[in-house]
Protein backbone atom coordinates (compact mmCIF):
# COMPACT_ATOMS: atom_id res chain seq x y z
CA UNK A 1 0.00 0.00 0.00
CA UNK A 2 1.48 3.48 -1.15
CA UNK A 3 0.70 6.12 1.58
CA UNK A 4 1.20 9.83 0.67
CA UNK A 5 0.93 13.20 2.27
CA UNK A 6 -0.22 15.76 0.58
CA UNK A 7 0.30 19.66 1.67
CA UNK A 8 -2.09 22.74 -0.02
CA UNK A 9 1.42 24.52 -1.48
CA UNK A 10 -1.52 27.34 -1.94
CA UNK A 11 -5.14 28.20 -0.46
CA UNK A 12 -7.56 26.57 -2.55
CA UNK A 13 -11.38 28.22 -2.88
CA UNK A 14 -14.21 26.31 -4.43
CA UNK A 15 -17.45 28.66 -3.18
CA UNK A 16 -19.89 27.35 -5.30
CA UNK A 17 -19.94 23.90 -3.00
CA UNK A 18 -18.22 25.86 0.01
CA UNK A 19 -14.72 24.59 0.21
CA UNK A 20 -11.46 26.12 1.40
CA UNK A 21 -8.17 24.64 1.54
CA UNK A 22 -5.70 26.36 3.77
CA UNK A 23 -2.19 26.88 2.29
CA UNK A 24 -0.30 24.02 4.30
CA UNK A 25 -3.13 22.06 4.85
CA UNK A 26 -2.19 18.07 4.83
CA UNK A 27 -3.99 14.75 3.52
CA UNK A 28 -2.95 11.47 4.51
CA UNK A 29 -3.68 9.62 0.85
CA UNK A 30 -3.70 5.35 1.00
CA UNK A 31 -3.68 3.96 -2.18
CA UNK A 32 -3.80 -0.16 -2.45
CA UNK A 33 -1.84 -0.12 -5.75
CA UNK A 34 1.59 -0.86 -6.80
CA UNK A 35 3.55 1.20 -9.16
CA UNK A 36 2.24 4.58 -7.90
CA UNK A 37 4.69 7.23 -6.88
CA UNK A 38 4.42 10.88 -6.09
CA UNK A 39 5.45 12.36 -9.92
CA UNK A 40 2.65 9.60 -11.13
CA UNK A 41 0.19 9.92 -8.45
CA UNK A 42 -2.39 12.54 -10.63
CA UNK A 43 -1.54 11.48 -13.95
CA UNK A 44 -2.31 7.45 -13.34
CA UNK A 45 -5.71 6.46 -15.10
CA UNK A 46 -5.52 3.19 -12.78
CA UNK A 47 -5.91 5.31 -9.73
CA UNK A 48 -8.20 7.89 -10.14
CA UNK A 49 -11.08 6.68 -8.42
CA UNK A 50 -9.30 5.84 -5.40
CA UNK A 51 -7.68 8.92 -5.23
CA UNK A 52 -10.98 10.86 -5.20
CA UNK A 53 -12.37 8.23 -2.96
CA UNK A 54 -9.16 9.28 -0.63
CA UNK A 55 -9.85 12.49 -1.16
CA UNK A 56 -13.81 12.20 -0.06
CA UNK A 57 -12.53 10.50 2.98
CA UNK A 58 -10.42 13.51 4.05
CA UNK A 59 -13.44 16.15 3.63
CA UNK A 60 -12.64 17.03 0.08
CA UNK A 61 -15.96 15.66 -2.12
CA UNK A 62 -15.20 17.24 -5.94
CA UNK A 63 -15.55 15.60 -8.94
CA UNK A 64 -12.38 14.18 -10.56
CA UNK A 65 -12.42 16.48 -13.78
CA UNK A 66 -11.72 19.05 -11.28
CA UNK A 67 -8.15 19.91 -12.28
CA UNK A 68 -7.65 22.58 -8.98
CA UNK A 69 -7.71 20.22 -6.89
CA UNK A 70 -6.46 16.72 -8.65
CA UNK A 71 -3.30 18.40 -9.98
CA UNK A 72 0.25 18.08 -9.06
CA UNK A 73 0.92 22.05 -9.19
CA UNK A 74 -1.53 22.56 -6.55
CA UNK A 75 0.58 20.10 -3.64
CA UNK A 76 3.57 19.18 -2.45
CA UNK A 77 3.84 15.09 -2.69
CA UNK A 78 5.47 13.24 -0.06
CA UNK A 79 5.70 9.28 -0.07
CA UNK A 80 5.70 7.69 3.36
């Protein structure tokens, strides 16, 4: 199991559905998959429903397609 923290490099605003990301902010992503790594992590097709699903589980509920939030430029990646 890959494990990943994830840190808001920015603060993230999504008013229409009332979310705010701080700028440091941290997610704890788990990902049951082999072959995922932090420069792959947004840009794997395998993954991408788990992700959101990790995602949901840490407060965040947006639809995948939303490129502000599932998008390497917005965080800083670190693999446990």
């Amino acid at each position: 199991m890959a494990t990943f923290v994830l840190t808001a490099l920015h603060n993230i605003d999504r008013p229409q559905i009332g979310l705010h990301i701080d700028r440091g902010q941290q997610l704890n992503i788990n990902l049951n998959m082999n072959g995922i790594t932090p420069v792959n992590l947004f840009n794997n097709s395998r993954c991408q429903s788990l992700l959101a699903q990790q995602f949901r589980v840490n407060g965040i509920d947006v639809p995948i397609t939303d490129v502000g939030i599932y998008s390497r430029g917005h965080w800083d990646i670190k693999m446990k």
